[in-house]
PDB file of N, CA and C in Angstrom:
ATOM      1  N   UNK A   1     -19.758  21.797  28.023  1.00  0.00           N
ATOM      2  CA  UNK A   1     -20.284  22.907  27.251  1.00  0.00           C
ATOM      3  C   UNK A   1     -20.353  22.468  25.785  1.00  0.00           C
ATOM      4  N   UNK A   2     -21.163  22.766  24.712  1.00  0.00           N
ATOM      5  CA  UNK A   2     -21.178  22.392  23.831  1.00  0.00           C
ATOM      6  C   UNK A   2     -20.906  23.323  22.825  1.00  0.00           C
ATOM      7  N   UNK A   3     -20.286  22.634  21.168  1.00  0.00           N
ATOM      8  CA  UNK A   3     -19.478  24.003  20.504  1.00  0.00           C
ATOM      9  C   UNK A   3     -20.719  24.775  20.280  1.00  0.00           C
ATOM     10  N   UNK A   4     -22.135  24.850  19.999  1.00  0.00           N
ATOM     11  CA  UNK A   4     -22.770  25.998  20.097  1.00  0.00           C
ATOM     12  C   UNK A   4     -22.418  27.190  21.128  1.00  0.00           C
ATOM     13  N   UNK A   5     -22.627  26.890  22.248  1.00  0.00           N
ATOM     14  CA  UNK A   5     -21.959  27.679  23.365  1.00  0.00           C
ATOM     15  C   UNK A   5     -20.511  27.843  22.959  1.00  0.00           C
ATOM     16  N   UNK A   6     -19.783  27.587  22.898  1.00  0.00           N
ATOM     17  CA  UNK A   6     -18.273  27.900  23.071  1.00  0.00           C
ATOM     18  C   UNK A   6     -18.636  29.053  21.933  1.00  0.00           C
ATOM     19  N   UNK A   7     -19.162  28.196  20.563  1.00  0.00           N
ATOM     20  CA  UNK A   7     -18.942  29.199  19.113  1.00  0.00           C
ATOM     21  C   UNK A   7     -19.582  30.884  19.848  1.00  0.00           C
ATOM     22  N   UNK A   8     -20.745  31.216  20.697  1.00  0.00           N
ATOM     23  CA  UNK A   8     -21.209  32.036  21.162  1.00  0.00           C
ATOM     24  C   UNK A   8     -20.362  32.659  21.948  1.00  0.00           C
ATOM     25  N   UNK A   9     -20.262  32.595  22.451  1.00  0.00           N
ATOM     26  CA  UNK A   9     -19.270  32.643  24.297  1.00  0.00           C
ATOM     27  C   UNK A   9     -17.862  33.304  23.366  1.00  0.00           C
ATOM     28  N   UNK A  10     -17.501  32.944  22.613  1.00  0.00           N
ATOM     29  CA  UNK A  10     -15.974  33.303  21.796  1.00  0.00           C
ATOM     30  C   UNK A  10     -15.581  34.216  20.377  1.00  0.00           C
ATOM     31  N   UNK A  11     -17.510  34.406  20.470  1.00  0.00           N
ATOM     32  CA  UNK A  11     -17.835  35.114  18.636  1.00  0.00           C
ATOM     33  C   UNK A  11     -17.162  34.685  18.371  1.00  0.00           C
ATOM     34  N   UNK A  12     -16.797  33.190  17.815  1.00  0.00           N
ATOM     35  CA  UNK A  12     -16.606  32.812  16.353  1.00  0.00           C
ATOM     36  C   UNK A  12     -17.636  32.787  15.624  1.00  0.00           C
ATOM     37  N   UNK A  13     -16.406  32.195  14.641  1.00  0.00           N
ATOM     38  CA  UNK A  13     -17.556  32.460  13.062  1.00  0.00           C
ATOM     39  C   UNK A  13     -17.212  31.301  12.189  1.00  0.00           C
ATOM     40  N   UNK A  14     -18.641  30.996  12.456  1.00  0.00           N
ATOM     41  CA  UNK A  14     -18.589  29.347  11.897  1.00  0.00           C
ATOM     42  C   UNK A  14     -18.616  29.152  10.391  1.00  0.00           C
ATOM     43  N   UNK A  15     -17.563  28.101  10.430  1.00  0.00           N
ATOM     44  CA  UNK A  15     -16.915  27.788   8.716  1.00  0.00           C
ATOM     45  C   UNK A  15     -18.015  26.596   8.450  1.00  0.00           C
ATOM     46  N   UNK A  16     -18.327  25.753   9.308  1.00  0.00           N
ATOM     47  CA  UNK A  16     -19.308  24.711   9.119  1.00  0.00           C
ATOM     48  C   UNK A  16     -19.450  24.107  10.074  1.00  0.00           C
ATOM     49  N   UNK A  17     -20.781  23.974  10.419  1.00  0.00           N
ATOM     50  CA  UNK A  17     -21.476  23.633  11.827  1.00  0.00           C
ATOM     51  C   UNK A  17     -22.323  22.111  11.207  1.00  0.00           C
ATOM     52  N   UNK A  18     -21.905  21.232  11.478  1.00  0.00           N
ATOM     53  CA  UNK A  18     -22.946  19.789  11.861  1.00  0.00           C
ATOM     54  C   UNK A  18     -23.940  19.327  12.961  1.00  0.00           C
ATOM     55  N   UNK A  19     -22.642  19.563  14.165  1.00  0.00           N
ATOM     56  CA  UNK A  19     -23.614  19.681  15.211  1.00  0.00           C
ATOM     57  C   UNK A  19     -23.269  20.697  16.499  1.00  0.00           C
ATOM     58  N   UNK A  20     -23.826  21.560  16.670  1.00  0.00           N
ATOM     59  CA  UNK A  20     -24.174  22.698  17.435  1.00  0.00           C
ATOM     60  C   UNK A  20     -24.332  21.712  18.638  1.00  0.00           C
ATOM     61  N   UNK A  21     -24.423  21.070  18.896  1.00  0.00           N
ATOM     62  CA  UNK A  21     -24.337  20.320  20.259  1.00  0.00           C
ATOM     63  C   UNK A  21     -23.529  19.121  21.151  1.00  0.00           C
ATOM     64  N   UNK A  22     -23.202  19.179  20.132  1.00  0.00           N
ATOM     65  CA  UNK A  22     -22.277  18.518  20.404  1.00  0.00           C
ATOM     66  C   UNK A  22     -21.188  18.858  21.932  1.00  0.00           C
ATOM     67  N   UNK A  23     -20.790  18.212  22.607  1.00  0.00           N
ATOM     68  CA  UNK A  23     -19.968  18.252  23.583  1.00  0.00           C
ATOM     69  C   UNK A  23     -18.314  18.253  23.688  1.00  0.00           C
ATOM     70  N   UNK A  24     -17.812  19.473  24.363  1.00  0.00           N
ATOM     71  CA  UNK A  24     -16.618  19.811  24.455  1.00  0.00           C
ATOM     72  C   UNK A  24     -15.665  19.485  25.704  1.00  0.00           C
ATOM     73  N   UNK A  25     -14.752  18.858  26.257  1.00  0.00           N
ATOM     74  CA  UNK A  25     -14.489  18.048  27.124  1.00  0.00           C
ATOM     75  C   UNK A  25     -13.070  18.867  27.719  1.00  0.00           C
ATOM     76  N   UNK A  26     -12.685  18.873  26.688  1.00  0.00           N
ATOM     77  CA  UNK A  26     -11.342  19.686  26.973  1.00  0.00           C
ATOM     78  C   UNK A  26     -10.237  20.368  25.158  1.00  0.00           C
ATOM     79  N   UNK A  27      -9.163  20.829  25.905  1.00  0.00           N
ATOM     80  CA  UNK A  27      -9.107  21.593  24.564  1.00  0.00           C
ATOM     81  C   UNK A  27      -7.380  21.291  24.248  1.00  0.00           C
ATOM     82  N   UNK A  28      -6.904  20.742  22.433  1.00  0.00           N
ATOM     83  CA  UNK A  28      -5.602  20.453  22.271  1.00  0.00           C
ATOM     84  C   UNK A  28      -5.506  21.318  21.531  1.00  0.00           C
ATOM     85  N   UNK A  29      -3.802  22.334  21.745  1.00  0.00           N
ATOM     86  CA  UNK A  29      -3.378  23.018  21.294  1.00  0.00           C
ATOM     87  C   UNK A  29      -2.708  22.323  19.888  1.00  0.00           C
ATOM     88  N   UNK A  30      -2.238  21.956  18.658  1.00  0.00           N
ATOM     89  CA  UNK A  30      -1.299  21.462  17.571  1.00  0.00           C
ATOM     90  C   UNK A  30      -1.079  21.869  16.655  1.00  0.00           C
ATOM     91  N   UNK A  31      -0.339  21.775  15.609  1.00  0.00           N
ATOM     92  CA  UNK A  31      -0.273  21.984  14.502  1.00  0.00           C
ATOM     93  C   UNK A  31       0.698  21.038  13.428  1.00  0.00           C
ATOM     94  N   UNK A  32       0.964  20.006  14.189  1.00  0.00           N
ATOM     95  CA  UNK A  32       2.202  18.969  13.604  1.00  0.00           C
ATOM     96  C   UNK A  32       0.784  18.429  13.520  1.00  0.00           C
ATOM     97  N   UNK A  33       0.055  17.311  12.119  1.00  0.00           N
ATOM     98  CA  UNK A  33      -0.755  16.496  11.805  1.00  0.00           C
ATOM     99  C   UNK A  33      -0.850  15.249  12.604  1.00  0.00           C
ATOM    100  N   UNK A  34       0.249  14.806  12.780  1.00  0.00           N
ATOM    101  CA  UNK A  34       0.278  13.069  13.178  1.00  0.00           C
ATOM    102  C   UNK A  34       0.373  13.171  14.573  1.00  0.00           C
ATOM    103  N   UNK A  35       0.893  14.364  14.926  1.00  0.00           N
ATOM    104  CA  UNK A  35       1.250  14.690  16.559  1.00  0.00           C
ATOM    105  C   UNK A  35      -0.167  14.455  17.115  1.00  0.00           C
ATOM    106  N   UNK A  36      -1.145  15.674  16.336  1.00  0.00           N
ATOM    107  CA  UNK A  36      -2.691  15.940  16.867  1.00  0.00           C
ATOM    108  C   UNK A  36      -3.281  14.047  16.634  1.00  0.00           C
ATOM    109  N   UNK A  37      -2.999  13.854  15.858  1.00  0.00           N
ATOM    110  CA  UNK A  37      -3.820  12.344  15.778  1.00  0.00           C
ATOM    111  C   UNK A  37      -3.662  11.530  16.925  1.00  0.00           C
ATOM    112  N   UNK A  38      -2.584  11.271  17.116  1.00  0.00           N
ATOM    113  CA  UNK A  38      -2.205  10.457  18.545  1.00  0.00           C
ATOM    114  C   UNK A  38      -1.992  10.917  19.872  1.00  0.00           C
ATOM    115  N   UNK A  39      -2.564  12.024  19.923  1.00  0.00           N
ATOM    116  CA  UNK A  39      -2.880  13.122  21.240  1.00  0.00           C
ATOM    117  C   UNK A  39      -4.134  13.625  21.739  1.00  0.00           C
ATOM    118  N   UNK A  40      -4.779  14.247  20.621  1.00  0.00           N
ATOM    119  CA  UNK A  40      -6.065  14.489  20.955  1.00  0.00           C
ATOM    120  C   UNK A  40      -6.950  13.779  21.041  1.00  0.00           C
ATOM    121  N   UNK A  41      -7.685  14.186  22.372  1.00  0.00           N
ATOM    122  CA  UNK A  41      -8.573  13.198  22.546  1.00  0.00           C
ATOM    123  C   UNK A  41     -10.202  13.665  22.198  1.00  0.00           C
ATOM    124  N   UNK A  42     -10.845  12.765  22.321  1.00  0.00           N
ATOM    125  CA  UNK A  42     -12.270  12.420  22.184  1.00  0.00           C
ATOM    126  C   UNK A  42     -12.866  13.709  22.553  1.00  0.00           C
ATOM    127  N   UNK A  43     -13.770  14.477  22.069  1.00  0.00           N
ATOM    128  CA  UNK A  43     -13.870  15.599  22.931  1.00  0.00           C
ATOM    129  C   UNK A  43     -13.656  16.973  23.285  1.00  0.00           C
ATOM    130  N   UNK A  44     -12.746  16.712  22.398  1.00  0.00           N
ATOM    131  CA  UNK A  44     -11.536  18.117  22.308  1.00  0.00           C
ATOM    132  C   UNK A  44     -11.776  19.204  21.783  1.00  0.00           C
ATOM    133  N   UNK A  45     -11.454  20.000  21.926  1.00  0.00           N
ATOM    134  CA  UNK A  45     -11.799  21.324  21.081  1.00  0.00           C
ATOM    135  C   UNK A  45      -9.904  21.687  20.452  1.00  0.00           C
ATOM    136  N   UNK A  46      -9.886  21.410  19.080  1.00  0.00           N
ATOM    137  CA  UNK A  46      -8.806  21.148  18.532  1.00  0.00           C
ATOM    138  C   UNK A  46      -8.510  23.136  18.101  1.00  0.00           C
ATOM    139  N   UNK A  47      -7.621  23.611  18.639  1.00  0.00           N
ATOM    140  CA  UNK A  47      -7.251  24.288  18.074  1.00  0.00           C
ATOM    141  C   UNK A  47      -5.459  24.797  17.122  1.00  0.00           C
ATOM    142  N   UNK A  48      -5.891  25.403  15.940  1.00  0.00           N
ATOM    143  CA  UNK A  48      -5.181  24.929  15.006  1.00  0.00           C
ATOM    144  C   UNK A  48      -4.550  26.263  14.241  1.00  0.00           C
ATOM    145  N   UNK A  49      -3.371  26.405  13.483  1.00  0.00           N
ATOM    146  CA  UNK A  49      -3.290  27.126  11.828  1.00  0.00           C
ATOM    147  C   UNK A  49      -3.400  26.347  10.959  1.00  0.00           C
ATOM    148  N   UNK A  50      -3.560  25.444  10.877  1.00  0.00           N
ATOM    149  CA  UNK A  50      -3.454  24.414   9.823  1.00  0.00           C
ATOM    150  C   UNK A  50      -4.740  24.802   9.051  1.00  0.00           C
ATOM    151  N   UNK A  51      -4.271  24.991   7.535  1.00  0.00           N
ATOM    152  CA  UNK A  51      -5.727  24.754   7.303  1.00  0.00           C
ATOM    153  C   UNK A  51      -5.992  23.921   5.896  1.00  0.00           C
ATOM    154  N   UNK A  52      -4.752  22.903   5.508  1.00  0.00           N
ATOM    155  CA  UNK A  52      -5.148  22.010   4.435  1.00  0.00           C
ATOM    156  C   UNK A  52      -6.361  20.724   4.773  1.00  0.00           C
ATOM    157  N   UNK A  53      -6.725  20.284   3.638  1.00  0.00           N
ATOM    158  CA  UNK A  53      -7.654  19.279   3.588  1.00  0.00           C
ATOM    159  C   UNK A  53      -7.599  17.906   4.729  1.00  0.00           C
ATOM    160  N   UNK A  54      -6.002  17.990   5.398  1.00  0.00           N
ATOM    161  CA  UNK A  54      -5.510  16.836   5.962  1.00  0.00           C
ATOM    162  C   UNK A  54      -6.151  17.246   7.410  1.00  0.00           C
ATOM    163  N   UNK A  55      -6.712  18.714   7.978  1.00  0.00           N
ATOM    164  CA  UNK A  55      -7.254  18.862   9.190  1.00  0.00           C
ATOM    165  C   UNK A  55      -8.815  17.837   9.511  1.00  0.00           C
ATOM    166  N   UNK A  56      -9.532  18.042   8.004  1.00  0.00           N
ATOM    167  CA  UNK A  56     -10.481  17.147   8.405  1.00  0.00           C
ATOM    168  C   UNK A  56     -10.401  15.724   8.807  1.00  0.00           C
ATOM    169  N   UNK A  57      -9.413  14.835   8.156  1.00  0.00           N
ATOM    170  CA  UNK A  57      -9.380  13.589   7.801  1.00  0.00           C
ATOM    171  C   UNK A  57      -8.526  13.325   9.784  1.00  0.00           C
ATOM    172  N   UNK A  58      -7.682  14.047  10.013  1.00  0.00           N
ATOM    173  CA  UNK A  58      -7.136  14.314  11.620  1.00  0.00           C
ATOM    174  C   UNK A  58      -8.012  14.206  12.544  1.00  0.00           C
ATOM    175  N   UNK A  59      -9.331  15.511  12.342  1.00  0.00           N
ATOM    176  CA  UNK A  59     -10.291  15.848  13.108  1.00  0.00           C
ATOM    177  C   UNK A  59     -11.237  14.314  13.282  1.00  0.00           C
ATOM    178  N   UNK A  60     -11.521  14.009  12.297  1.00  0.00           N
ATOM    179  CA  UNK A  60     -12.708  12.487  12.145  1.00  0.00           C
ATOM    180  C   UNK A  60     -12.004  11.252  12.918  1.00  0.00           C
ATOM    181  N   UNK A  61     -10.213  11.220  12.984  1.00  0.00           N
ATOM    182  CA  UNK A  61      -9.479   9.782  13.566  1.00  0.00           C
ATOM    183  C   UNK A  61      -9.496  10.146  14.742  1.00  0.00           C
ATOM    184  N   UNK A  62      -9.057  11.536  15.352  1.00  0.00           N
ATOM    185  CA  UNK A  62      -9.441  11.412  16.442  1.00  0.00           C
ATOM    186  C   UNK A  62     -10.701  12.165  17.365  1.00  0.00           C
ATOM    187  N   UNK A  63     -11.773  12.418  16.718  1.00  0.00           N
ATOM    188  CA  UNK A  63     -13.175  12.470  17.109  1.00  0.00           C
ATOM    189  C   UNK A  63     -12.711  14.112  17.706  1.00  0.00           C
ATOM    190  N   UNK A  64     -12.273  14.854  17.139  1.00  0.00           N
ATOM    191  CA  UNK A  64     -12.746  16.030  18.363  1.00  0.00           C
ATOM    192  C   UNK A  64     -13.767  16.788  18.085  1.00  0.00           C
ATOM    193  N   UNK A  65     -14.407  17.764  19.023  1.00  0.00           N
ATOM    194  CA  UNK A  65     -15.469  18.228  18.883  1.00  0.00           C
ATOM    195  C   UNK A  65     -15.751  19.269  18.269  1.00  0.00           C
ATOM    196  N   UNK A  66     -14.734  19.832  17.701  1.00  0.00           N
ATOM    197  CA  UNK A  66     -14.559  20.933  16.926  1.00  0.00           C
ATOM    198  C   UNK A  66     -13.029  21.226  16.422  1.00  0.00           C
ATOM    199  N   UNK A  67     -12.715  22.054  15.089  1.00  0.00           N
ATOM    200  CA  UNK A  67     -11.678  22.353  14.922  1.00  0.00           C
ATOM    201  C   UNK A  67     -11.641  24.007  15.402  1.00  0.00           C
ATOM    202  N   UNK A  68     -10.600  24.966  15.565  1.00  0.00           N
ATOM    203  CA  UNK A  68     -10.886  26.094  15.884  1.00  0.00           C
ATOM    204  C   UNK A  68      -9.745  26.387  14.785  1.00  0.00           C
ATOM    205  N   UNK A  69      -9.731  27.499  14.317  1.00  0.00           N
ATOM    206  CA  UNK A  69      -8.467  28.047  13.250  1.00  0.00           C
ATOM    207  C   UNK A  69      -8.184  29.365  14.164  1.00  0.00           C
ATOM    208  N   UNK A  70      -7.147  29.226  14.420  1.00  0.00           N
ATOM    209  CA  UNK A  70      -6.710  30.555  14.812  1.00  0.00           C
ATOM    210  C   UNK A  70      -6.143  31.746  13.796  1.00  0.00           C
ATOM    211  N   UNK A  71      -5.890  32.942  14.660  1.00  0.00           N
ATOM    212  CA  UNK A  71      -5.431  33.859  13.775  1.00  0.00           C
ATOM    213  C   UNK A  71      -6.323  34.131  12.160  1.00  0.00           C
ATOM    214  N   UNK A  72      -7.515  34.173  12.038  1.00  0.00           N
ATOM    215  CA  UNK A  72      -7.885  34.500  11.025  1.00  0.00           C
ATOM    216  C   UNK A  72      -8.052  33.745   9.778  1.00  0.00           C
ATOM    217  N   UNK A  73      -7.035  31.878  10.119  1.00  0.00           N
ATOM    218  CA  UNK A  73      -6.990  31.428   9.095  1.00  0.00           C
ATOM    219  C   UNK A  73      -8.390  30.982   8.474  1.00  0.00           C
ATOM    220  N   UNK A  74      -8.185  30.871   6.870  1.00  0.00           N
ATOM    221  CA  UNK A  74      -9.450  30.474   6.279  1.00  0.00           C
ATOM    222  C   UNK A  74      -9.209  29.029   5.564  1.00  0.00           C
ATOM    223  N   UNK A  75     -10.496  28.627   5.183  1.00  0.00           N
ATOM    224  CA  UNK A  75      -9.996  27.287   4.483  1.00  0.00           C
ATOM    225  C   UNK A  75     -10.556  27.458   2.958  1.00  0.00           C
ATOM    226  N   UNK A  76     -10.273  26.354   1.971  1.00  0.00           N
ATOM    227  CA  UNK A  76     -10.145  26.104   0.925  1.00  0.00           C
ATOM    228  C   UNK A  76     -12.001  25.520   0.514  1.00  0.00           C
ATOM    229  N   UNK A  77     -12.791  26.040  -0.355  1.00  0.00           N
ATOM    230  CA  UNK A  77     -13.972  25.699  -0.110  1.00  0.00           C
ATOM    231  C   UNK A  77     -14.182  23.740  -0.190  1.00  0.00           C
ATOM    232  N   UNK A  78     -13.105  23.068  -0.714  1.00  0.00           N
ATOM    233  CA  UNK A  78     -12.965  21.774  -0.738  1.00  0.00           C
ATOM    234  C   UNK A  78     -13.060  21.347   0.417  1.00  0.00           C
ATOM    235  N   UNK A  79     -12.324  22.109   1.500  1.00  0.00           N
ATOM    236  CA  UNK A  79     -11.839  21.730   2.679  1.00  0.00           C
ATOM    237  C   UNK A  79     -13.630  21.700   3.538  1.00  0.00           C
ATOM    238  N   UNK A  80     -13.889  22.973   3.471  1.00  0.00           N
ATOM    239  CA  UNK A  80     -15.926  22.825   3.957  1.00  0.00           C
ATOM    240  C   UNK A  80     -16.508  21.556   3.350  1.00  0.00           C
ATOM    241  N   UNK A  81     -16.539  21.443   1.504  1.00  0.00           N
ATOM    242  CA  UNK A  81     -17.228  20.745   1.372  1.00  0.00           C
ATOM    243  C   UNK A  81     -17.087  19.365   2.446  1.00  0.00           C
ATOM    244  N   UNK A  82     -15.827  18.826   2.459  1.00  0.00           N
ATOM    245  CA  UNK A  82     -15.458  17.634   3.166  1.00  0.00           C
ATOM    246  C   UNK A  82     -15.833  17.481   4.452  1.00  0.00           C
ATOM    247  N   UNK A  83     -15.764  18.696   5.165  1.00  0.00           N
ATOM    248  CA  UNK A  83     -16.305  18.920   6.220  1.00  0.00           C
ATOM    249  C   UNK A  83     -17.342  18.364   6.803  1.00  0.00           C
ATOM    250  N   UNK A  84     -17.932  18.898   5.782  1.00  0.00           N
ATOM    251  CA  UNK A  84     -19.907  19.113   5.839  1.00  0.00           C
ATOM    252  C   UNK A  84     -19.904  17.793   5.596  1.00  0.00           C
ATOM    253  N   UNK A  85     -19.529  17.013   4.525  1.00  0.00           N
ATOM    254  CA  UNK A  85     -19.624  15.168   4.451  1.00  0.00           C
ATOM    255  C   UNK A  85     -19.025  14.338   5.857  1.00  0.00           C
ATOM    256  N   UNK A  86     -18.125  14.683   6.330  1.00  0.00           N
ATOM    257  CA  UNK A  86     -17.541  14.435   7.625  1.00  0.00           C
ATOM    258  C   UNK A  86     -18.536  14.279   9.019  1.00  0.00           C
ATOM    259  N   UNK A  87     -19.047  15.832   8.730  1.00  0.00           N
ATOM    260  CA  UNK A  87     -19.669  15.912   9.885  1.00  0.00           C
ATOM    261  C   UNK A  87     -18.852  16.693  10.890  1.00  0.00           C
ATOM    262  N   UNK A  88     -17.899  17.659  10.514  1.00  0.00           N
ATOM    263  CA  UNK A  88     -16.812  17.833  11.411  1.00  0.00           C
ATOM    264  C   UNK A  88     -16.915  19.490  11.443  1.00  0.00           C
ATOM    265  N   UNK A  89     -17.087  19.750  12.670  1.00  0.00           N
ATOM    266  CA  UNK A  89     -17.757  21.069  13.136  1.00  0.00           C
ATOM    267  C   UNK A  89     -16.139  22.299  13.084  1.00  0.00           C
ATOM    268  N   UNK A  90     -16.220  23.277  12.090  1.00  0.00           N
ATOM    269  CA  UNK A  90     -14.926  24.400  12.449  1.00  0.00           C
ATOM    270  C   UNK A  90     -15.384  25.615  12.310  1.00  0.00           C
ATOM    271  N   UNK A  91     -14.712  26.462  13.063  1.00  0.00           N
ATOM    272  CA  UNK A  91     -14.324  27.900  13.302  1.00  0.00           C
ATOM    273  C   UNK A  91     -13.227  28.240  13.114  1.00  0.00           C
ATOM    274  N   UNK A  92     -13.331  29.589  12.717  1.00  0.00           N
ATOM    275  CA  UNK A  92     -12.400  30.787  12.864  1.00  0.00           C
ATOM    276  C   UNK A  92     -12.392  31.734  13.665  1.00  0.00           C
ATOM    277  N   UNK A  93     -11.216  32.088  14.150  1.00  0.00           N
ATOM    278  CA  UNK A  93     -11.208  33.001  15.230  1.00  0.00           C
ATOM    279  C   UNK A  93     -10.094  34.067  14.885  1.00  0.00           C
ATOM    280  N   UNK A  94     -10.070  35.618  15.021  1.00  0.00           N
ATOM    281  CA  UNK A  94      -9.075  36.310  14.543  1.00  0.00           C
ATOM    282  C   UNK A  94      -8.223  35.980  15.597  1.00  0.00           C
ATOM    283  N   UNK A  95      -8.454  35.728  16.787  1.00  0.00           N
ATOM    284  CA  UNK A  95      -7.765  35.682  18.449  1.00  0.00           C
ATOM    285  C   UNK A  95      -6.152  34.472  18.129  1.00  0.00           C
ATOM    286  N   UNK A  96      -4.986  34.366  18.874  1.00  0.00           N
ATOM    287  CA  UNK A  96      -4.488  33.621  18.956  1.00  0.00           C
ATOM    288  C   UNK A  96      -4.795  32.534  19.885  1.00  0.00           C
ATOM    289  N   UNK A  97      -3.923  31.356  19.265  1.00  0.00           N
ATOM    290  CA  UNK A  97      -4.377  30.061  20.231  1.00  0.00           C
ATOM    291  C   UNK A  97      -4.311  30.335  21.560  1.00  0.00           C
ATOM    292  N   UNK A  98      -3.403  31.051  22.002  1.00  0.00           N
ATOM    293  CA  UNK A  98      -3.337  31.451  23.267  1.00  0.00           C
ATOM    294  C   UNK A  98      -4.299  32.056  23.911  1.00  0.00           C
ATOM    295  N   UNK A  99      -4.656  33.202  23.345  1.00  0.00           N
ATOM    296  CA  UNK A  99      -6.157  33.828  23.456  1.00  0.00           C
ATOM    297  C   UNK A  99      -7.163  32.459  23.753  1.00  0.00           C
ATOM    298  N   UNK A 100      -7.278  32.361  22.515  1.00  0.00           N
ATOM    299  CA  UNK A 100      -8.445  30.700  22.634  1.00  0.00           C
ATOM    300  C   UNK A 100      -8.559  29.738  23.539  1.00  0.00           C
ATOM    301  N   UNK A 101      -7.396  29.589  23.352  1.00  0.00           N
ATOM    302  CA  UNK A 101      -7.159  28.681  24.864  1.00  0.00           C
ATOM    303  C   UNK A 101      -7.129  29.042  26.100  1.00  0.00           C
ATOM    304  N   UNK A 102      -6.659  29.907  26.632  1.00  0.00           N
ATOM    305  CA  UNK A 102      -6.831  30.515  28.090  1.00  0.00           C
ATOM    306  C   UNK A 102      -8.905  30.824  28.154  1.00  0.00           C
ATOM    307  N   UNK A 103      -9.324  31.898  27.171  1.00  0.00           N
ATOM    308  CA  UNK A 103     -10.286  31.460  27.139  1.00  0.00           C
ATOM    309  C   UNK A 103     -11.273  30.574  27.686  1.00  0.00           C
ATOM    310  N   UNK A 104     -10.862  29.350  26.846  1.00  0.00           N
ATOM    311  CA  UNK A 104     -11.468  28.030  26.996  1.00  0.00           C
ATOM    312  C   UNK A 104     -11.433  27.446  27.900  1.00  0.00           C
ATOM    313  N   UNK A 105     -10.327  27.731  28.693  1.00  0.00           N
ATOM    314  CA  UNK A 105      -9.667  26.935  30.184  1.00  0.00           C
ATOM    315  C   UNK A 105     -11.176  27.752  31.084  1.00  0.00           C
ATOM    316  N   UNK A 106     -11.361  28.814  30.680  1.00  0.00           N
ATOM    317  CA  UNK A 106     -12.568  29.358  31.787  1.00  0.00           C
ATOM    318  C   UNK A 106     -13.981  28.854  31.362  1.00  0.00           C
ATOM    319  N   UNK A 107     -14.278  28.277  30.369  1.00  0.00           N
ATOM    320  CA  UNK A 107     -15.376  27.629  30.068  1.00  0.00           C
ATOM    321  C   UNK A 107     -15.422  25.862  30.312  1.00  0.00           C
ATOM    322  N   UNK A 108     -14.403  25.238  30.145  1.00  0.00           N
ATOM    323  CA  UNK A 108     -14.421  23.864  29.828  1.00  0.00           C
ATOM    324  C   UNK A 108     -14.323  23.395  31.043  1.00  0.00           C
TER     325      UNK A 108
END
C-alpha cells in the first residue's frame, strides 16, 4: 500500500509529502533514536512522538516510508524544511500509536 493510501485510509494530515507513492511494507513502533536506526527497516511506516530535527536524519539511515507522529505531535518548521530537502514523507495523527498501529496491521 502506498503512504498516499495509508495518509487517506487514516485521515492524516500531511506535514510533508515527497512521495505519495511511495511503498509501505510494514510498520515500527519507537521512540529511543538509535533503537529506530538499527531496527527499522526499509519500508516501514515509522511511527513516533518524537518530534526533534534528529527524526529526519533517523528516517533517511534507515529508509522508511514514512514518519507518522502520534498523538497530535507537531514539528518545528526547520524540522519540514529538512524534510522537504530529505525527501522524507510525515504525518500527524491525533490517534495513539496503538490506534495507528493496529490500524495499519489491517492495511499492510
Amino acid at each position: 500500500m502506498t503512504v498516499g493510501q495509508i495518509s487517506e485510509k487514516l485521515e492524516l494530515k500531511a506535514v510533508t509529502v515527497c512521495d505519495a507513492d511511495r511503498t509501505a511494507e510494514g510498520v515500527y513502533i519507537g521512540d529511543l533514536l538509535s533503537w529506530v536506526m538499527g531496527r527499522a527497516s526499509t519500508d516501514d511506516v515509522w511511527i513516533t512522538i518524537m518530534s526533534n530535527i534528529n527524526i529526519v536524519a533517523v528516517a533517511a539511515l534507515a529508509d522508511v516510508a514514512c514518519i507518522i507522529l502520534a498523538e497530535d505531535v507537531e514539528v518545528d518548521e526547520d524540522v519540514k524544511l529538512t524534510a522537504k530537502e530529505k525527501e522524507i514523507n510525515i504525518f500527524t495523527s491525533s490517534k495513539t500509536a496503538y490506534e495507528l498501529a493496529t490500524e495499519l496491521s489491517a492495511l499492510i
